[in-house]
N, C-alpha and C. Protein backbone atom coordinates (compact mmCIF):
# COMPACT_ATOMS: atom_id res chain seq x y z
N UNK A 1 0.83 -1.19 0.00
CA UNK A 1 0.00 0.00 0.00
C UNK A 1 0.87 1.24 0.00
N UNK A 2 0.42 2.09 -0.81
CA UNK A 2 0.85 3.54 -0.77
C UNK A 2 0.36 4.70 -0.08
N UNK A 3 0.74 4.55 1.17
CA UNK A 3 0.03 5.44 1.99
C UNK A 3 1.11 6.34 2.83
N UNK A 4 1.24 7.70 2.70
CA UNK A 4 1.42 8.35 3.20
C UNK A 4 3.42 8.61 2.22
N UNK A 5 3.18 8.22 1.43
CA UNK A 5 4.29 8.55 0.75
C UNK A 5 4.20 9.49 -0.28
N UNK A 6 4.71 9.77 -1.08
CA UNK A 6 5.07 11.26 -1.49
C UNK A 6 4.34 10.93 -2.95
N UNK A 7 3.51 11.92 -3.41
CA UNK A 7 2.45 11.40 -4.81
C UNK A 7 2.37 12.72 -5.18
N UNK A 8 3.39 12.07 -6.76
CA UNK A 8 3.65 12.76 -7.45
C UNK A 8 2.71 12.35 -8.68
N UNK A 9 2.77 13.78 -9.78
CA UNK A 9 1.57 13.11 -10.51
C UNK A 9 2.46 12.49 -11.55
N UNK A 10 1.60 11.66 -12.66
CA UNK A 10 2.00 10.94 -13.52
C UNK A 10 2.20 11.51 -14.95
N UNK A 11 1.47 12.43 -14.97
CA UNK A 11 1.25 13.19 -16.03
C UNK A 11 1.20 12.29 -17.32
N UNK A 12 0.39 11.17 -17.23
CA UNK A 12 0.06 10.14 -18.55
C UNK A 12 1.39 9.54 -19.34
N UNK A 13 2.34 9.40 -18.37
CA UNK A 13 3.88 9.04 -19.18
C UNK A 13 4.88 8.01 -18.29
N UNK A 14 5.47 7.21 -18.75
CA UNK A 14 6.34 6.32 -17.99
C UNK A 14 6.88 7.40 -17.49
N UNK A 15 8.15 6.73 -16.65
CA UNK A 15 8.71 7.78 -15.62
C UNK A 15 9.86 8.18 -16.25
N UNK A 16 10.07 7.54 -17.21
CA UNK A 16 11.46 8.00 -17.87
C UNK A 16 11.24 8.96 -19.12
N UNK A 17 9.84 8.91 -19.45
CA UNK A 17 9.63 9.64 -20.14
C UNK A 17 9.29 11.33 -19.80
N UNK A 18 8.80 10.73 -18.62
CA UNK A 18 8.46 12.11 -17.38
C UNK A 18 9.52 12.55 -17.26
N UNK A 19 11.07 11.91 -16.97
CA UNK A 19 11.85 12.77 -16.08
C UNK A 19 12.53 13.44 -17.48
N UNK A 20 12.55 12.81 -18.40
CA UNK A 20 13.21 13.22 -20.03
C UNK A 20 12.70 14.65 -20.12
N UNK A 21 10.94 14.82 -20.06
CA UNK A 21 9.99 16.04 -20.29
C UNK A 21 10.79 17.13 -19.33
N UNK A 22 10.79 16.57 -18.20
CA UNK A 22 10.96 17.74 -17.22
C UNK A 22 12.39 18.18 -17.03
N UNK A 23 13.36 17.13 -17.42
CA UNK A 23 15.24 18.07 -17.61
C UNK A 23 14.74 18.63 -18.89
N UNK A 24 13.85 18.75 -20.01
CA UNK A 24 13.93 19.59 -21.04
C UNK A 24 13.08 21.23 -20.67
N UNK A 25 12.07 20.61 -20.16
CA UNK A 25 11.76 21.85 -19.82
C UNK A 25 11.96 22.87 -18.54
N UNK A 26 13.07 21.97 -17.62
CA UNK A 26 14.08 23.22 -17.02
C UNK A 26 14.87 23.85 -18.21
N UNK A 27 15.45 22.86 -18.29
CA UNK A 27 16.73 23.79 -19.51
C UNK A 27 16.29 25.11 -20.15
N UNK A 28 14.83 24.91 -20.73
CA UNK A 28 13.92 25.76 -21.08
C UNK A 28 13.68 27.09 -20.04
N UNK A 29 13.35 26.42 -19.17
CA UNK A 29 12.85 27.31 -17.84
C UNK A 29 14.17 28.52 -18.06
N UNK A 30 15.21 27.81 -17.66
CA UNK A 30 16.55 28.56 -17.38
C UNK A 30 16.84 29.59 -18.60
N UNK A 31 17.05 28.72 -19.79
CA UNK A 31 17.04 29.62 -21.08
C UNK A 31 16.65 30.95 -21.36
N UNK A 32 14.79 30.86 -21.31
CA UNK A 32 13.86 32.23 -21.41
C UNK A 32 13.68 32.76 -19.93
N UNK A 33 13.41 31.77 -18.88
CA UNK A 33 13.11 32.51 -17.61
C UNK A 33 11.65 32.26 -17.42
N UNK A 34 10.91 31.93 -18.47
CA UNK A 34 9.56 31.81 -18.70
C UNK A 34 9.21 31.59 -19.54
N UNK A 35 8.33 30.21 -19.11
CA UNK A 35 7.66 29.37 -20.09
C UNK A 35 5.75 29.60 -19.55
N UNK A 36 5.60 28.88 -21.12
CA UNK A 36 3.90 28.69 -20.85
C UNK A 36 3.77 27.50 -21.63
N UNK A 37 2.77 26.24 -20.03
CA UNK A 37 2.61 24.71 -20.47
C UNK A 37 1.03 24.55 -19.46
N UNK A 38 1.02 23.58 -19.56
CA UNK A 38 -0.34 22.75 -18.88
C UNK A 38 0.01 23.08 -16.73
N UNK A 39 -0.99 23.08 -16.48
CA UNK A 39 -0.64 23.74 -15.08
C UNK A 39 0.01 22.44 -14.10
N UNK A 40 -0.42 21.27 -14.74
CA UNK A 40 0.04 20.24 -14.13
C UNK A 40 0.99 19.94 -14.24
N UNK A 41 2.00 20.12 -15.59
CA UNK A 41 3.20 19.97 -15.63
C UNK A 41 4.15 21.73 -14.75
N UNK A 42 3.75 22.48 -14.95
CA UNK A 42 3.99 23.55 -14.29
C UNK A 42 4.74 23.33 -13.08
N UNK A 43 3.28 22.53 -12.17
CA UNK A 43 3.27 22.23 -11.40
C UNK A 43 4.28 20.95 -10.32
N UNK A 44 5.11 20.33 -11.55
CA UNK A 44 5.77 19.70 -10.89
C UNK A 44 7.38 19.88 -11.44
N UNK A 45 7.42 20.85 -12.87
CA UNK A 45 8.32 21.56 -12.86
C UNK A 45 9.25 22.28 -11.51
N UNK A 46 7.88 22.74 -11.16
CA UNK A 46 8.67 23.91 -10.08
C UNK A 46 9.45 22.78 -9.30
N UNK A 47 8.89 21.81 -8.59
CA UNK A 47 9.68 20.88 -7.64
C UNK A 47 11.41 21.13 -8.45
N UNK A 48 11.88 20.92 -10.06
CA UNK A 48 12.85 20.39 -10.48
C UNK A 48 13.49 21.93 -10.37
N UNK A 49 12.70 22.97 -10.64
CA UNK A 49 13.06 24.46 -11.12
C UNK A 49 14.21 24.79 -9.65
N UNK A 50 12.86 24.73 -8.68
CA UNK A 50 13.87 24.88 -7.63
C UNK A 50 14.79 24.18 -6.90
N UNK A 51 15.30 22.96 -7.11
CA UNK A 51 16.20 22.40 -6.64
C UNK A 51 17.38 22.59 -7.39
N UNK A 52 17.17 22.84 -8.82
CA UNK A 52 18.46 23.04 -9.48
C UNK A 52 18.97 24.82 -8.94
N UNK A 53 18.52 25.62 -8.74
CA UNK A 53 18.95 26.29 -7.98
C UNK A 53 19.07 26.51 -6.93
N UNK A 54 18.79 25.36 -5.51
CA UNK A 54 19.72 25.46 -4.91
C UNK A 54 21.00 25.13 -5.50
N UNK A 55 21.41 24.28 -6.00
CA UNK A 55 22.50 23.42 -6.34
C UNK A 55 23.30 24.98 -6.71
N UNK A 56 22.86 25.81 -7.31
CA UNK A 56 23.47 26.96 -7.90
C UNK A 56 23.99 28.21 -7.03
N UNK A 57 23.05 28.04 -6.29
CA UNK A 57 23.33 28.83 -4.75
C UNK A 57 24.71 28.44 -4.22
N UNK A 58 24.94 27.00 -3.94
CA UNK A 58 26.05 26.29 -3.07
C UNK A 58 27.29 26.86 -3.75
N UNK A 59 26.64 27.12 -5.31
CA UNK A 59 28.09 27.48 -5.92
C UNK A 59 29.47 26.32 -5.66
N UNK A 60 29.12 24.94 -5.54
CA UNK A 60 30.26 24.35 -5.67
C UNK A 60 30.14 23.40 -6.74
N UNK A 61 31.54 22.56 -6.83
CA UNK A 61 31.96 21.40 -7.69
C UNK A 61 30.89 20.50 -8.32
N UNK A 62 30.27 20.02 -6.86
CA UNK A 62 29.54 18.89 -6.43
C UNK A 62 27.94 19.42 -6.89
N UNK A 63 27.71 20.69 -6.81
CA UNK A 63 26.67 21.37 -7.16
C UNK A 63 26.62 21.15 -8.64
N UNK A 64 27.48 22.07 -9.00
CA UNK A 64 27.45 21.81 -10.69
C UNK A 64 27.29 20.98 -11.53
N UNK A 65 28.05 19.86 -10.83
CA UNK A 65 28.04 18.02 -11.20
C UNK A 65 26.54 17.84 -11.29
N UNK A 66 26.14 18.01 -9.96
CA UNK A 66 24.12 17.36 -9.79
C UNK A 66 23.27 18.13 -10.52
N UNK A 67 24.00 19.42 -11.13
CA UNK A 67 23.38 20.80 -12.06
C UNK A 67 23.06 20.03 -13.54
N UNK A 68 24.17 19.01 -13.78
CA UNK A 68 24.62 18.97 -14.99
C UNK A 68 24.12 17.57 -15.33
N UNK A 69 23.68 16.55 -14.33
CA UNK A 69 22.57 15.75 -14.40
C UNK A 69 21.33 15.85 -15.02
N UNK A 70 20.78 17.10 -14.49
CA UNK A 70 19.55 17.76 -15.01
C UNK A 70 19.27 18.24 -16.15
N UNK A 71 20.41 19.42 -16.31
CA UNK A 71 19.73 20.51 -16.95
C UNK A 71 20.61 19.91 -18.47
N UNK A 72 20.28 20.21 -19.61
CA UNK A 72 20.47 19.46 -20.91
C UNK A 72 21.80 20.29 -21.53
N UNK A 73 21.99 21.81 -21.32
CA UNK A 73 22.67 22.15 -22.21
C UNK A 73 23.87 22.89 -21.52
N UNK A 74 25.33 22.92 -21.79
CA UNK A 74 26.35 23.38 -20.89
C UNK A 74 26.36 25.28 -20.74
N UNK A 75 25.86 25.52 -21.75
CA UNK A 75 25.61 26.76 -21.55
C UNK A 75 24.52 27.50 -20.26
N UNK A 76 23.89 26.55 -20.39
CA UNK A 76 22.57 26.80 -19.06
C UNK A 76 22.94 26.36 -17.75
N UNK A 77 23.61 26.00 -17.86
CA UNK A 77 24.55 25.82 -16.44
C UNK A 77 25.81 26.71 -16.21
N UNK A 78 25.84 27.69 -17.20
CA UNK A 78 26.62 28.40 -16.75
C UNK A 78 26.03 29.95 -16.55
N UNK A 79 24.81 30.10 -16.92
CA UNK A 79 23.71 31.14 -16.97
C UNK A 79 23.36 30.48 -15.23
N UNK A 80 23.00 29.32 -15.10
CA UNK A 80 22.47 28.90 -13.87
C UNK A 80 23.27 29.60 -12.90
N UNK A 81 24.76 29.12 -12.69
CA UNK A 81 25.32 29.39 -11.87
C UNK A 81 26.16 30.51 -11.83
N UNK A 82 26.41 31.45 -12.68
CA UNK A 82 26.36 33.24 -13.31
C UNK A 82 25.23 33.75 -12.64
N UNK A 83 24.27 33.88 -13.08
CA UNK A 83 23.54 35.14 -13.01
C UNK A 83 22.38 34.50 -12.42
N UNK A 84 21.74 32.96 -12.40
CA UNK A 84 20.15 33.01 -11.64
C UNK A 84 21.10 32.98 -9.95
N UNK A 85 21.64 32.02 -9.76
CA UNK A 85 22.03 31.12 -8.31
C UNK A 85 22.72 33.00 -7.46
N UNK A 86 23.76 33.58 -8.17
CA UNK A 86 23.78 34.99 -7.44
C UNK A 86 22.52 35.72 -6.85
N UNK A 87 21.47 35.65 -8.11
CA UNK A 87 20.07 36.54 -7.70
C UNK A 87 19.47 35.95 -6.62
N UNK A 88 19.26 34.63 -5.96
CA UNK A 88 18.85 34.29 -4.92
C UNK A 88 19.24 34.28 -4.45
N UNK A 89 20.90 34.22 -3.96
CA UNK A 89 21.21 33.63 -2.56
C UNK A 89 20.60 34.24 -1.20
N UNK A 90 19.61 35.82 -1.28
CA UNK A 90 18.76 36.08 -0.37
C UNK A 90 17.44 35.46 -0.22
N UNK A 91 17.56 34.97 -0.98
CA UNK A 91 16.13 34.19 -1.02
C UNK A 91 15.73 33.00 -0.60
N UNK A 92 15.54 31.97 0.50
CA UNK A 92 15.22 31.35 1.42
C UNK A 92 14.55 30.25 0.60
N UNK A 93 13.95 30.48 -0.62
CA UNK A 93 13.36 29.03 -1.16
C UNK A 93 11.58 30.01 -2.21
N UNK A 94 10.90 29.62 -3.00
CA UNK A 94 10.07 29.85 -3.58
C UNK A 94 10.92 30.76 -4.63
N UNK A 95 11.18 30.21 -5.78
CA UNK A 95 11.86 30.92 -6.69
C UNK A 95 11.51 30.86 -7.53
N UNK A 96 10.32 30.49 -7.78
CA UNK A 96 9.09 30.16 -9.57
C UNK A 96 8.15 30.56 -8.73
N UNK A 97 7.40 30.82 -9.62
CA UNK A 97 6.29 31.24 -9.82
C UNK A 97 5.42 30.72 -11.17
N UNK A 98 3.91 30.35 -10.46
CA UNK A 98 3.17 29.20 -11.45
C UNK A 98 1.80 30.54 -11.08
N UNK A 99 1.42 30.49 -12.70
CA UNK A 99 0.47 31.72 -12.75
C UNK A 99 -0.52 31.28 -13.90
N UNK A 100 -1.84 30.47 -13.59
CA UNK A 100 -3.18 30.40 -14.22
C UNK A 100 -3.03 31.35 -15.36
N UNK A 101 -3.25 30.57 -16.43
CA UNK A 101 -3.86 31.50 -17.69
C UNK A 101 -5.07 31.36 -17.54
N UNK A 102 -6.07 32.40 -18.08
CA UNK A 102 -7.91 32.21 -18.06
C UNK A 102 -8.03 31.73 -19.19
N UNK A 103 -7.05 31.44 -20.51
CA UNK A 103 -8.02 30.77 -21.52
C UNK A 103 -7.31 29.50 -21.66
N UNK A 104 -8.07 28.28 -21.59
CA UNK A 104 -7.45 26.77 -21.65
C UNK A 104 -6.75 26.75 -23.34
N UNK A 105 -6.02 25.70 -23.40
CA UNK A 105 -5.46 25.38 -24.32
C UNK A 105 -6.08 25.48 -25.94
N UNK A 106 -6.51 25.75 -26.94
CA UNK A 106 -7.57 26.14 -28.00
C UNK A 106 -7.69 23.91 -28.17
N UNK A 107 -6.76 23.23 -28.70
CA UNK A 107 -6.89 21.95 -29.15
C UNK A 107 -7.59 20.99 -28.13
N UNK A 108 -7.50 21.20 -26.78
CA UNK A 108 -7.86 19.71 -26.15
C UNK A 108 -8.23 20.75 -24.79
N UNK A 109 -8.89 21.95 -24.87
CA UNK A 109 -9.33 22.59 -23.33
C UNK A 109 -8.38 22.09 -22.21
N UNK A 110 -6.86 22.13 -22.02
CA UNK A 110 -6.06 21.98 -21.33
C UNK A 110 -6.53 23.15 -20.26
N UNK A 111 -6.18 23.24 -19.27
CA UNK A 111 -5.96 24.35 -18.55
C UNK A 111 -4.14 25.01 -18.69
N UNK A 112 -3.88 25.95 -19.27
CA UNK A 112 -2.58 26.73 -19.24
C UNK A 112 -1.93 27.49 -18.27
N UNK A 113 -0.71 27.48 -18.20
CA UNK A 113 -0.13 28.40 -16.69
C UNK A 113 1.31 28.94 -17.48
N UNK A 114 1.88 29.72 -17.11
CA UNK A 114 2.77 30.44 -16.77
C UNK A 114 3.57 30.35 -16.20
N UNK A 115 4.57 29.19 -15.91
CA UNK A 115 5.98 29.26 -14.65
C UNK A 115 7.38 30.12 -15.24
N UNK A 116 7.52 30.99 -14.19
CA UNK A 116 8.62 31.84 -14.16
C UNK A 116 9.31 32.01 -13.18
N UNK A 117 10.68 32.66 -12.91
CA UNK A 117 11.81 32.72 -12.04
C UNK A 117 10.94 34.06 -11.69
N UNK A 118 10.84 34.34 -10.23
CA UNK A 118 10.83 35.88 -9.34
C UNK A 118 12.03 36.22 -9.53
N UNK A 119 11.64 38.02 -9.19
CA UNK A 119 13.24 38.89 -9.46
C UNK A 119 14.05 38.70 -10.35
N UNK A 120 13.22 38.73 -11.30
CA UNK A 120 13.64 38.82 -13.13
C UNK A 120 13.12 40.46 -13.55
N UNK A 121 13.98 40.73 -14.56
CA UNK A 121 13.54 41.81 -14.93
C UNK A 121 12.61 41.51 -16.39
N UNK A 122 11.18 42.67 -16.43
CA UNK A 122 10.12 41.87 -17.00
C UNK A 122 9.27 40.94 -16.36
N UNK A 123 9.18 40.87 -15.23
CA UNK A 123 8.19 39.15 -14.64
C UNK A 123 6.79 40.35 -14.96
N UNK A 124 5.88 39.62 -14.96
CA UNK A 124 4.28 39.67 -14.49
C UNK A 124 4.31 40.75 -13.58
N UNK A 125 4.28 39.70 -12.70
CA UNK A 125 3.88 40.74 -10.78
C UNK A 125 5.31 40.52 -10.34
N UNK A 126 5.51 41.67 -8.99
CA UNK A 126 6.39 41.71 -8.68
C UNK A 126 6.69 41.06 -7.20
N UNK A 127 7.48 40.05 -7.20
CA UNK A 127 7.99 39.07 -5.49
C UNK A 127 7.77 40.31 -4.27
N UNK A 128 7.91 39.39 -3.46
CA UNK A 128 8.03 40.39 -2.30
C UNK A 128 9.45 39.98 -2.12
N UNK A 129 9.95 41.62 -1.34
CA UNK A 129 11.47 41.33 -1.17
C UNK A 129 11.48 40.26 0.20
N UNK A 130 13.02 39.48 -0.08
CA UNK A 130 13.68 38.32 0.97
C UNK A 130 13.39 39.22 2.07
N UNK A 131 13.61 38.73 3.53
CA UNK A 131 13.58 39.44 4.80
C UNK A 131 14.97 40.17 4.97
N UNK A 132 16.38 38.66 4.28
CA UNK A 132 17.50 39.26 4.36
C UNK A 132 18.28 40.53 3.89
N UNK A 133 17.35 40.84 2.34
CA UNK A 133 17.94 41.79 1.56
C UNK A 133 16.99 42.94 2.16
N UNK A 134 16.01 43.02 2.94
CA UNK A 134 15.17 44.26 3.47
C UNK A 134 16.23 44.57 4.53
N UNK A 135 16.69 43.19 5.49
CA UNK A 135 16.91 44.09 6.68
C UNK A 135 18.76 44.73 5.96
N UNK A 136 19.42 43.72 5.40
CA UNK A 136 20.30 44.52 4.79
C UNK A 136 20.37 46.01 4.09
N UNK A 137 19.00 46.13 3.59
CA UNK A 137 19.10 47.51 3.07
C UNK A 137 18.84 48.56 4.04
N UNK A 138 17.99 48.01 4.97
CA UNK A 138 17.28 49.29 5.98
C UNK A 138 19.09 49.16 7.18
N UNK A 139 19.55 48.32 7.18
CA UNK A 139 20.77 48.79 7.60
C UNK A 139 21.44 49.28 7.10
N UNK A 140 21.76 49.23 5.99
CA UNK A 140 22.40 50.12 5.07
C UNK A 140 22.49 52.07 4.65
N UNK A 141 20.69 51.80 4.91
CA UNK A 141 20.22 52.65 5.12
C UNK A 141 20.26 53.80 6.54
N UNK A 142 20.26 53.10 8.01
CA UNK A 142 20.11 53.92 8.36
C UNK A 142 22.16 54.33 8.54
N UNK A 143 23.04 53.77 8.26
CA UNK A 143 24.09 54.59 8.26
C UNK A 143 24.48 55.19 7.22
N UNK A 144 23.75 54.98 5.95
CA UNK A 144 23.84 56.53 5.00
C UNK A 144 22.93 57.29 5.84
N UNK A 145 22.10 57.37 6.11
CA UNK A 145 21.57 58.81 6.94
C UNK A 145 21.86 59.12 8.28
N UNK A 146 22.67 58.65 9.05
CA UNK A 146 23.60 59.32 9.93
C UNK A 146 24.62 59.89 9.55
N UNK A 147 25.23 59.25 8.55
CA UNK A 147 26.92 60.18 8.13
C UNK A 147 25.73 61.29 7.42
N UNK A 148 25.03 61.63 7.00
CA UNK A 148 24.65 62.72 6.29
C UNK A 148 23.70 63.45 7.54
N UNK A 149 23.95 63.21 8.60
CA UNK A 149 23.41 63.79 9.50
C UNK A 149 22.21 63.94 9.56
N UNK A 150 21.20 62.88 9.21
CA UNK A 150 19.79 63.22 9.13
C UNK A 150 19.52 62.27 10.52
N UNK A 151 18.52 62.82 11.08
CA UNK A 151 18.19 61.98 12.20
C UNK A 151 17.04 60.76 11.51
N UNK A 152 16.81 59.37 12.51
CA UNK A 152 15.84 58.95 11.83
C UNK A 152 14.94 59.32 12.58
N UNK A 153 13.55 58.63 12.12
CA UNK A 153 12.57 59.40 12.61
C UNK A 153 12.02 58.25 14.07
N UNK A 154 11.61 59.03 15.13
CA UNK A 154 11.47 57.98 16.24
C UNK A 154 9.82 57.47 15.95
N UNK A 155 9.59 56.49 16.85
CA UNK A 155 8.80 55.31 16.97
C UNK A 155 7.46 56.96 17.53
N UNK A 156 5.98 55.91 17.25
CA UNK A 156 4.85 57.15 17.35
C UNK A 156 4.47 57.13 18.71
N UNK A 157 4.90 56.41 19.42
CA UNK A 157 4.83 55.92 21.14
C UNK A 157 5.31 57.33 21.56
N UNK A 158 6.87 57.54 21.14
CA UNK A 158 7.90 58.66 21.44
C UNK A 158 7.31 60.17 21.66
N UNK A 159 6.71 59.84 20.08
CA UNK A 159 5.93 61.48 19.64
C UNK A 159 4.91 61.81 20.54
N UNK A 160 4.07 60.76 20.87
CA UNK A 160 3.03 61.05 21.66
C UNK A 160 2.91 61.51 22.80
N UNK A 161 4.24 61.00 23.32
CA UNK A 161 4.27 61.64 25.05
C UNK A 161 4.82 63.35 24.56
């Protein structure tokens, strides 16, 4: 019995044919930054989307190696670990984004979605910033406005008395 173990969908394909679909359409993912497919495959994209960037985050050897398992083309692993794996390392985990189209597929009424990388320039809607890169900036912030001698402004508790 299969109970309580991890159920993934099948998406109507052996598994080798599944995992074939889904290293092609990271590679893809990585390539444009954004694709548009069936919400179900979308949907289990993201599982592959975001693990290959952690691997890109770690920025190591061993990373790149398990990078290069996946993703199909040597160039996209070097875009991976260049320019996406830098843009997150504030970012804690949720790094796609899966976004409903309203009109289904025209041939077979699929339902359509949208998966894309956050903190791309061009996305849809815009992420909310990491906690790390806020509190980094508001520190940042308040010692550019002490060397420029601006006071900050106190808490409304303060003002009130």
């Amino acid at each position: 019995m299969r109970k309580r173990l991890a159920q993934f969908r099948k998406l109507g394909r052996t598994p080798d044919h599944k995992w074939a679909m889904l290293r092609n359409m990271v590679t893809s993912l990585i390539k444009h930054e954004r694709i548009v497919t069936t919400v179900p495959k979308a949907k289990e994209l993201r599982h592959v989307a975001d693990k290959v960037i952690g691997y890109a985050k770690k920025n190591s050897i061993h990373g790149r190696q398990l990078a290069l398992r996946i993703v199909r083309e040597k160039p996209m692993v070097t875009k991976l670990f260049e320019v996406l794996g830098p843009r997150y390392e504030d970012r804690e985990g949720g790094y796609t984004r899966v976004m409903k189209l309203s009109r289904p597929r025209r041939g077979d009424n699929a339902p359509m979605a949208v998966i894309e990388y956050v903190d791309r320039p061009g996305e849809i809607r815009a992420a909310r910033v990491p906690k790390k890169r806020k509190e980094k900036y508001f520190n940042n912030l308040r010692e550019v406005l002490e060397n420029a001698g601006i006071e900050p402004i106190e808490s409304n508790a303060q003002i009130a008395k």
